[in-house]
C-alpha atoms as a PDB file:
ATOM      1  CA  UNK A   1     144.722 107.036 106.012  1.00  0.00           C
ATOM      2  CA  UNK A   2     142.376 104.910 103.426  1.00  0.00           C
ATOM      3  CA  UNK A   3     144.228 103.850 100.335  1.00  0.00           C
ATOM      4  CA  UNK A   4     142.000 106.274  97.496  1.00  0.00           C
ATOM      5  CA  UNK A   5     139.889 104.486  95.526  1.00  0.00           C
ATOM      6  CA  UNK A   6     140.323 103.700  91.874  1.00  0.00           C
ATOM      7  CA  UNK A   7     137.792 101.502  89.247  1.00  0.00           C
ATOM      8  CA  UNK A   8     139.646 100.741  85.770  1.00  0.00           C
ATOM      9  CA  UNK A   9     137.324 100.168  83.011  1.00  0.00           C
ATOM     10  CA  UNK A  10     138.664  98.395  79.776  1.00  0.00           C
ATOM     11  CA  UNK A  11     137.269  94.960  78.091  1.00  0.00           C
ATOM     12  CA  UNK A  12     140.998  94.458  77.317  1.00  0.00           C
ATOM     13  CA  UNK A  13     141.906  92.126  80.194  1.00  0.00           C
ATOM     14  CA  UNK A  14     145.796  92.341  80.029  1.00  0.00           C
ATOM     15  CA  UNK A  15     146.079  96.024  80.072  1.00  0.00           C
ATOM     16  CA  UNK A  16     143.383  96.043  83.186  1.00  0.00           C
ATOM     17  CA  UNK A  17     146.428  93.900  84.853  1.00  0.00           C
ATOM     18  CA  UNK A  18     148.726  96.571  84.037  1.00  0.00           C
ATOM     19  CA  UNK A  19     146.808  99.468  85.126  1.00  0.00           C
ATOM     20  CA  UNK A  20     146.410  97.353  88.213  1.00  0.00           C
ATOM     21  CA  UNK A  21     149.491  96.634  88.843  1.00  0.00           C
ATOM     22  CA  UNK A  22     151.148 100.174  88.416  1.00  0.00           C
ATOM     23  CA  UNK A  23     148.710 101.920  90.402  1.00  0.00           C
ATOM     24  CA  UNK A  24     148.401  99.317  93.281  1.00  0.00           C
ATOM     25  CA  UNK A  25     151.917  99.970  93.324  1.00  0.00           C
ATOM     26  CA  UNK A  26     151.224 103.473  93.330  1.00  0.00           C
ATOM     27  CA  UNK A  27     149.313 102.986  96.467  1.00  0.00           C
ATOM     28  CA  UNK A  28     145.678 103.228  95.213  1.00  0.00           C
ATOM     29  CA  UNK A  29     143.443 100.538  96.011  1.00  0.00           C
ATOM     30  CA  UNK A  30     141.901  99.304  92.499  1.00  0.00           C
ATOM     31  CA  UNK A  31     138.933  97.525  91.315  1.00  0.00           C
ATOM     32  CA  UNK A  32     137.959  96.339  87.803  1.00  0.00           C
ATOM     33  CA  UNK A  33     135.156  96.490  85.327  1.00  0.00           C
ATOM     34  CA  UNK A  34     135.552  95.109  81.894  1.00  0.00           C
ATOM     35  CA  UNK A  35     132.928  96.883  79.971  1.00  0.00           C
ATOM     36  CA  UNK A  36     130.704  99.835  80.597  1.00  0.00           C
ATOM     37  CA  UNK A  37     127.847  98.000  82.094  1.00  0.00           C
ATOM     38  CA  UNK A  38     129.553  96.463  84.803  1.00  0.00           C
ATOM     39  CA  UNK A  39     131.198  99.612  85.157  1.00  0.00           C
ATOM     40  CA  UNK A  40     128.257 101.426  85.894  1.00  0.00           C
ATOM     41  CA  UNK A  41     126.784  98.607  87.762  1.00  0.00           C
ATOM     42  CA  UNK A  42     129.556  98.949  90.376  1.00  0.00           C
ATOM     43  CA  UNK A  43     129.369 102.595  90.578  1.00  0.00           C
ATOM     44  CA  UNK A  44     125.840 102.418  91.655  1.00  0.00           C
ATOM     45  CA  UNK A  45     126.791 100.187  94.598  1.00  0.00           C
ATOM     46  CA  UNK A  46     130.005 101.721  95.519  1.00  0.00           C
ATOM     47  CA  UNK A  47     131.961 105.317  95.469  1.00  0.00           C
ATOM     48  CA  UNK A  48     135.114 105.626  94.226  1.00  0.00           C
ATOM     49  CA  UNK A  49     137.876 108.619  93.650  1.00  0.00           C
ATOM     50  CA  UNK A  50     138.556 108.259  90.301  1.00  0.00           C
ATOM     51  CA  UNK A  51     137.396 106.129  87.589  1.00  0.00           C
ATOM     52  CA  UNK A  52     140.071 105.233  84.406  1.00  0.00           C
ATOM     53  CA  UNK A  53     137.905 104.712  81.632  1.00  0.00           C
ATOM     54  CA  UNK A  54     138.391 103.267  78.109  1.00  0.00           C
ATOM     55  CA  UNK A  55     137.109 105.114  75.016  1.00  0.00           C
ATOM     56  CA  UNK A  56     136.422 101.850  72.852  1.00  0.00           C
ATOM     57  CA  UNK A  57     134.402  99.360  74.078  1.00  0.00           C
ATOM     58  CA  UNK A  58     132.316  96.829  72.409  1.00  0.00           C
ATOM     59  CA  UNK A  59     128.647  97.327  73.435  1.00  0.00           C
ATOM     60  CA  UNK A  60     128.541 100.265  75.491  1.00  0.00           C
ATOM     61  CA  UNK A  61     131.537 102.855  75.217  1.00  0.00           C
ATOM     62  CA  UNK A  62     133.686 105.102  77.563  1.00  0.00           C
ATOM     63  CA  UNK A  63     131.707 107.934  76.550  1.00  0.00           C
ATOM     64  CA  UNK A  64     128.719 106.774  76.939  1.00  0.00           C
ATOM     65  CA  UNK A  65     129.587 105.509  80.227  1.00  0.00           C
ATOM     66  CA  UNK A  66     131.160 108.705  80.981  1.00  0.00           C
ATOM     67  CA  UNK A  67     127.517 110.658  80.314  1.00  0.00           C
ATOM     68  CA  UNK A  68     125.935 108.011  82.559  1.00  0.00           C
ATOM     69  CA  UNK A  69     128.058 108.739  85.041  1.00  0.00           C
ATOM     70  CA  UNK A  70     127.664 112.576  84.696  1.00  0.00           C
ATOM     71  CA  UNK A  71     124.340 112.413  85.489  1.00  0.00           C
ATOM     72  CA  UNK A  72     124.252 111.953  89.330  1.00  0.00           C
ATOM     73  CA  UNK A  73     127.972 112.078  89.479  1.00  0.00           C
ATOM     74  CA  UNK A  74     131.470 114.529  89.739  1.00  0.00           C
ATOM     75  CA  UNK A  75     133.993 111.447  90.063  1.00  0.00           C
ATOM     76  CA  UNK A  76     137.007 112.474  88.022  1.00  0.00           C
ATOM     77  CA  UNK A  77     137.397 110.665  84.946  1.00  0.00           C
ATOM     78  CA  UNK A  78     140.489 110.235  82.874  1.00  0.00           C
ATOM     79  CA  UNK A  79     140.157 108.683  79.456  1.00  0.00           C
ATOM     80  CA  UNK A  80     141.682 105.900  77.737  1.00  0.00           C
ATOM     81  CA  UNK A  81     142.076 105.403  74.438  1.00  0.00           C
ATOM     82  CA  UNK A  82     144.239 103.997  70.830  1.00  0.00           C
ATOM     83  CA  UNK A  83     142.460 107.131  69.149  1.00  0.00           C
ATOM     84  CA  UNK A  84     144.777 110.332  69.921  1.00  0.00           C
ATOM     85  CA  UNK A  85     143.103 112.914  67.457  1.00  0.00           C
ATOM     86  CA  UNK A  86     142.885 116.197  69.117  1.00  0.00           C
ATOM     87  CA  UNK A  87     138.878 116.262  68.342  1.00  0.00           C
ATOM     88  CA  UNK A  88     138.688 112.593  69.993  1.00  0.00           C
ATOM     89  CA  UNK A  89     140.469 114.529  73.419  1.00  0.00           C
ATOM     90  CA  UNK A  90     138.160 117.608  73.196  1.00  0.00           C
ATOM     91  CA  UNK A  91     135.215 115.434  72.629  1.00  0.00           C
ATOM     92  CA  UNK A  92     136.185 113.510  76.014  1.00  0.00           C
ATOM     93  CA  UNK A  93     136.684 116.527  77.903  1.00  0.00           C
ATOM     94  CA  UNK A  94     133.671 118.188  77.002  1.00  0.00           C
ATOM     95  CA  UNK A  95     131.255 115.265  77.823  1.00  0.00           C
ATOM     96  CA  UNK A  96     133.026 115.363  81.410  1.00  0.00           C
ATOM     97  CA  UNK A  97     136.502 113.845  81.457  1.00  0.00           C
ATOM     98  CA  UNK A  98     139.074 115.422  83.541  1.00  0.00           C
ATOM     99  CA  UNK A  99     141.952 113.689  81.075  1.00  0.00           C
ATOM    100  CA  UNK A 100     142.325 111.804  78.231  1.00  0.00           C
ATOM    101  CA  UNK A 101     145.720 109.840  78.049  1.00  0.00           C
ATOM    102  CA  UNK A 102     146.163 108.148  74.358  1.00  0.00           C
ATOM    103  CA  UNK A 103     148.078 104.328  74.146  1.00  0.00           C
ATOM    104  CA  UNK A 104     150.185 102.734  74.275  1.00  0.00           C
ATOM    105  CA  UNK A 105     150.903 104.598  77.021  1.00  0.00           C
ATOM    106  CA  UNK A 106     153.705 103.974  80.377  1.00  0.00           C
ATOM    107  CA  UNK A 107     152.389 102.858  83.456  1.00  0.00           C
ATOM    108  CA  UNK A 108     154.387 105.669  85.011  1.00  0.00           C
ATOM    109  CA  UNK A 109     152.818 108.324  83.340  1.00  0.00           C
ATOM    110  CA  UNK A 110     149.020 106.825  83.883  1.00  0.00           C
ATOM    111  CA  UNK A 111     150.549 107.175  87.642  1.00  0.00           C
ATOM    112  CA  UNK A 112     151.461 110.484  87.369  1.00  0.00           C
ATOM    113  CA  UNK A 113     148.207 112.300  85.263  1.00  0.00           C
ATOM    114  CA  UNK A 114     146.199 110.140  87.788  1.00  0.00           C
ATOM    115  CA  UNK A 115     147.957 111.797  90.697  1.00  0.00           C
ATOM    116  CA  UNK A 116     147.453 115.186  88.986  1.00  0.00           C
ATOM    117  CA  UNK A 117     143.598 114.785  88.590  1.00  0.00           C
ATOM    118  CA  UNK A 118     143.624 113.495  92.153  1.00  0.00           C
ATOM    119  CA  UNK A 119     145.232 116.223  93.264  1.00  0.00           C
ATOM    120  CA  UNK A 120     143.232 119.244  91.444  1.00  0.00           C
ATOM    121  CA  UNK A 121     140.059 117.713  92.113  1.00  0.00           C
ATOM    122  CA  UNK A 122     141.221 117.694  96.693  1.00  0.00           C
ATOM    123  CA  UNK A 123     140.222 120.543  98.115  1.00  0.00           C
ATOM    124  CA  UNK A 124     142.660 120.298 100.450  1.00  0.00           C
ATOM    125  CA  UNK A 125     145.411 121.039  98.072  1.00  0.00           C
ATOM    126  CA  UNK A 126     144.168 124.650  97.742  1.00  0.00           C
ATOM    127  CA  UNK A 127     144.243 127.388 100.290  1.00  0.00           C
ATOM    128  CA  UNK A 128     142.119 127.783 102.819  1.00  0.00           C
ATOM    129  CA  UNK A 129     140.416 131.165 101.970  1.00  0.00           C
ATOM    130  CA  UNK A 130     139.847 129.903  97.710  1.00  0.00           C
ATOM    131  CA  UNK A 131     138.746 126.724  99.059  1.00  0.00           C
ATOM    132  CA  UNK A 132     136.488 126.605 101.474  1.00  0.00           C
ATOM    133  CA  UNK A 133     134.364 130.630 100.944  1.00  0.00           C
ATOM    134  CA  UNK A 134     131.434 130.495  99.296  1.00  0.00           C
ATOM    135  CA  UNK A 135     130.970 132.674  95.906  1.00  0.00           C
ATOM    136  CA  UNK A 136     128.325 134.903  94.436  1.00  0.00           C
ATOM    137  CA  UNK A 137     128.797 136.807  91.345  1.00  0.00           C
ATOM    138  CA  UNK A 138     124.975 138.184  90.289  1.00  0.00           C
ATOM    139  CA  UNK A 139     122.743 134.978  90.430  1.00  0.00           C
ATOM    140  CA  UNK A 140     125.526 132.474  90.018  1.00  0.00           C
ATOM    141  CA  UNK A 141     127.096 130.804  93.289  1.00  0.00           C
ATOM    142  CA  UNK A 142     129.657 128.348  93.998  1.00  0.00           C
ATOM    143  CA  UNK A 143     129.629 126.349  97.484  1.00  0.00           C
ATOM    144  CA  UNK A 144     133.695 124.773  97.404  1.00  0.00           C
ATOM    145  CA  UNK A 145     132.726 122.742 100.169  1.00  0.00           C
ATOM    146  CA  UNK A 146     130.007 121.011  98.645  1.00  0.00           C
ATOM    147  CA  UNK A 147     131.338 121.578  95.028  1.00  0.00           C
ATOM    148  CA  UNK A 148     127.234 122.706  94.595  1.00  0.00           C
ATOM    149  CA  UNK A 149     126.645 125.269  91.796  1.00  0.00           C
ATOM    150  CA  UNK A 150     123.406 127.351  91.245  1.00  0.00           C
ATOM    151  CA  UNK A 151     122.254 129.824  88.815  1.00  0.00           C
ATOM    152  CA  UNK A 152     119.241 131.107  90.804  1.00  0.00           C
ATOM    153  CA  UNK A 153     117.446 128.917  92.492  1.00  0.00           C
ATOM    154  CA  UNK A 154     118.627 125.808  90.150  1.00  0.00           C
ATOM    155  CA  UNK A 155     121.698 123.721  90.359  1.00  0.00           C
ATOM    156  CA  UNK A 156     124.256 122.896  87.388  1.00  0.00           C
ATOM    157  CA  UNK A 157     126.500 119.996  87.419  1.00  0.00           C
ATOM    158  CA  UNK A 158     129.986 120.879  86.737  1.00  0.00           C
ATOM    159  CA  UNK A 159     132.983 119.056  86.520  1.00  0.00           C
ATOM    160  CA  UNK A 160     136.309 119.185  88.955  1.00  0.00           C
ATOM    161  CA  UNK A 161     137.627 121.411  86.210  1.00  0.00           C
ATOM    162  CA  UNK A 162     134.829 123.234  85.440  1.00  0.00           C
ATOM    163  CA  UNK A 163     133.867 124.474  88.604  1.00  0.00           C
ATOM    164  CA  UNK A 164     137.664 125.159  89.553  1.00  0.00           C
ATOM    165  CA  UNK A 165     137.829 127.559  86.593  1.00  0.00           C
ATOM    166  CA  UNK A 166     134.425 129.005  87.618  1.00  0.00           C
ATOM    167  CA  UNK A 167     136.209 129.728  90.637  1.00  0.00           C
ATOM    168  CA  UNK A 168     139.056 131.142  89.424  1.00  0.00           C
ATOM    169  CA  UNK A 169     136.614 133.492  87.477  1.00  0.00           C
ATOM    170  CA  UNK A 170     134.345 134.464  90.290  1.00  0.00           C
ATOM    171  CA  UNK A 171     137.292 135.371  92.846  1.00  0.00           C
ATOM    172  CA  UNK A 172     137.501 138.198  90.820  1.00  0.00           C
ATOM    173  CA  UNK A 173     134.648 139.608  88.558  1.00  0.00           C
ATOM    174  CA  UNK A 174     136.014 141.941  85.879  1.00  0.00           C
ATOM    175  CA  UNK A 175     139.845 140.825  85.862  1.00  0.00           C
ATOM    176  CA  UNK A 176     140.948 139.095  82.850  1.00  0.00           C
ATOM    177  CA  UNK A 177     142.710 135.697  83.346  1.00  0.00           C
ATOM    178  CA  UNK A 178     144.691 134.152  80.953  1.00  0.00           C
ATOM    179  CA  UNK A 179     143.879 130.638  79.843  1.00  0.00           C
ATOM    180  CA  UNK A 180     147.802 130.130  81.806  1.00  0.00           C
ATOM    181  CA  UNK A 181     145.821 131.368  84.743  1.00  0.00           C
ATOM    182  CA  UNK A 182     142.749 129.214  84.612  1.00  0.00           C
ATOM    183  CA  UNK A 183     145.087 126.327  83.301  1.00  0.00           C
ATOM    184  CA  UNK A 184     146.797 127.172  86.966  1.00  0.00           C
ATOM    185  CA  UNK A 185     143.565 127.270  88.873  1.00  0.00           C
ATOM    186  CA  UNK A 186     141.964 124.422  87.034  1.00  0.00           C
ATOM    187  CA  UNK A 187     145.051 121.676  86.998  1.00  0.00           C
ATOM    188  CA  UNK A 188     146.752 122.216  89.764  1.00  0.00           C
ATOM    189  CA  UNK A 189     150.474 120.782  89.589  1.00  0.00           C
ATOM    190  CA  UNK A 190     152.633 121.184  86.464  1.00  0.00           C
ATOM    191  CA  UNK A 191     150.439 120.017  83.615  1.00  0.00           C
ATOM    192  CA  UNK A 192     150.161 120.973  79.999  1.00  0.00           C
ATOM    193  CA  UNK A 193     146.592 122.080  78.731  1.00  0.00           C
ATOM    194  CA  UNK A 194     146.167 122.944  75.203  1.00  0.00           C
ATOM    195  CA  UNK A 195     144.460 126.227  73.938  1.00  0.00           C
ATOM    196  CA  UNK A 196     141.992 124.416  72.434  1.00  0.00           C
ATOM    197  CA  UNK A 197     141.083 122.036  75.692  1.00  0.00           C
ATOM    198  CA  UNK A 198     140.857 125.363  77.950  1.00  0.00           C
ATOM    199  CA  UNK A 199     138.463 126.745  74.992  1.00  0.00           C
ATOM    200  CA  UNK A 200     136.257 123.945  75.696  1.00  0.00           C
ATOM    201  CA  UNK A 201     135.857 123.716  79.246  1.00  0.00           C
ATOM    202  CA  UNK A 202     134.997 127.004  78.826  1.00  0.00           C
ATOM    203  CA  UNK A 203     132.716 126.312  76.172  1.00  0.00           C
ATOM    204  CA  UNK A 204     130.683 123.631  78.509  1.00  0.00           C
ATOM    205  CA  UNK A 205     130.613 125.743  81.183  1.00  0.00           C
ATOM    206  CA  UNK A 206     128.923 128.813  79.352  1.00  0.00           C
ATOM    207  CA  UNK A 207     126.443 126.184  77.802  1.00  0.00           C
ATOM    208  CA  UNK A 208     125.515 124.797  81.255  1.00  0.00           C
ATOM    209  CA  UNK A 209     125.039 128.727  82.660  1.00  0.00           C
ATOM    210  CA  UNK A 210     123.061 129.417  79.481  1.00  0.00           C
ATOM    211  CA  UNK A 211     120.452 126.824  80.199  1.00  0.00           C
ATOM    212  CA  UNK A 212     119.844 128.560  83.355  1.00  0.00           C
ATOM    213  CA  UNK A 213     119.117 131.840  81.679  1.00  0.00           C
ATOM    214  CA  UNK A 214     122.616 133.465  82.302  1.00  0.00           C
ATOM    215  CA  UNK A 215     126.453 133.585  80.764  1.00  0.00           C
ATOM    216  CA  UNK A 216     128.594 136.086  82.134  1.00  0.00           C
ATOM    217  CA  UNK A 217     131.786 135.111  81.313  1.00  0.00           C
ATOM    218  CA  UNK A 218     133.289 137.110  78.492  1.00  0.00           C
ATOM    219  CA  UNK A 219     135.774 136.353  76.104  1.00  0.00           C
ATOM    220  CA  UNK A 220     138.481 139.435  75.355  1.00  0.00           C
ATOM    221  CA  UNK A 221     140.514 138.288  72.366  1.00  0.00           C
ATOM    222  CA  UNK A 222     144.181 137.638  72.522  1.00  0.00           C
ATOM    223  CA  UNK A 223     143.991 138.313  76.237  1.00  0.00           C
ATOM    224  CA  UNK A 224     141.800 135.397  77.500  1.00  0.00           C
ATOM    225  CA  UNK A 225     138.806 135.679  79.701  1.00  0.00           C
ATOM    226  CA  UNK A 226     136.333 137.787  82.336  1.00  0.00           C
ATOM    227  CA  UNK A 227     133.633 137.399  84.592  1.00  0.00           C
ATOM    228  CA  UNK A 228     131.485 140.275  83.567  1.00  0.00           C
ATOM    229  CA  UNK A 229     130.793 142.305  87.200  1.00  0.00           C
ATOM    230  CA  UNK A 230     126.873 142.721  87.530  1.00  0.00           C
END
């Protein structure tokens, strides 16, 4: 099996070695960018599985770079960054990052929430029958084995996340899941989501069905959320 694929992004040149370093170890085969442009200059010539991205770089920025990427792309992202407000995270999940890790950081943990995007984003990882049936809840439908999404006749771009928790939403119209339950369906693997991060995944989503002309997804309060059934 091919080594995945990883491009680290940071204009710090001595942490680049160390994200190198730990996830070649890791197994992953790495290249390196050392400011957004390059970064996105190399993603136009080359796919890769998951891109580690700094928040602050001179010039051009991770987010920036992250809504450049977002606009033909669904590589997972996870963020970098010496900023570790909780509105700095949200902010990088809601533009499209699958996580935001905050330095100084370990190289074993980058390892591991790398491994846990990796794995949440495979369809493999899931069973067959989530995976791999198509979805169709009114005019909204979800192809897993294309990751497509259409509202009608026109296609949204969602995230990993964001269409796993669509998912989890659609498989049953009407039930109410728990953010626990989308957290579940959304990171796959032991990982800790905040209230606040589910909130705005959620958020995104509904603002990407409502430009299409339709949202849904219901919020029931203290209980967490439905798909409303046509």
């Amino acid at each position: 099996m091919n080594a995945q694929t990883i491009l680290v992004v940071d204009d710090d040149a001595p942490l680049r070695e160390v994200v190198r370093y730990a996830l070649t170890r890791a197994g992953f085969d790495v290249s390196e960018a050392c400011d957004g442009a390059q970064a996105l200059r190399t993603l136009a010539t080359r796919s890769f599985d998951l891109v580690v991205l700094d928040v602050l770089m001179p010039e051009m920025d991770g987010l920036e770079v992250c809504r450049a990427v977002r606009a033909t792309s669904r590589v997972p992202i996870v963020f970098l960054s010496s900023r570790g407000e909780e509105l700095d995270k949200v902010l990088g999940l809601e533009i499209g990052g699958d996580d935001y890790l905050t330095k100084p950081f370990s190289p074993r943990e980058l390892v591991s929430r790398v491994k846990a995007v990796l794995r949440r984003t495979a369809p493999d990882d899931a069973p067959a029958e989530v995976l791999h049936n198509p979805l169709q809840v009114g005019p909204i439908r979800l192809d897993p084995d294309t990751h497509r999404a259409w509202v009608g006749s026109d296609e949204i771009e969602l995230t990993a996340t964001e269409f796993r928790m669509l998912q989890v939403l659609m498989s049953r119209p009407g039930r109410v899941f728990t953010r626990a339950e989308l957290v579940a369906g959304g990171y796959q693997g032991n990982h800790h989501v905040s209230d606040r991060t589910v909130d705005s995944h959620l958020r995104r989503i509904r603002h990407k069905l409502r430009g299409c002309g339709s949202d849904p997804i219901e919020t029931v309060h203290g209980v967490g959320f439905r798909l409303e059934v046509p």
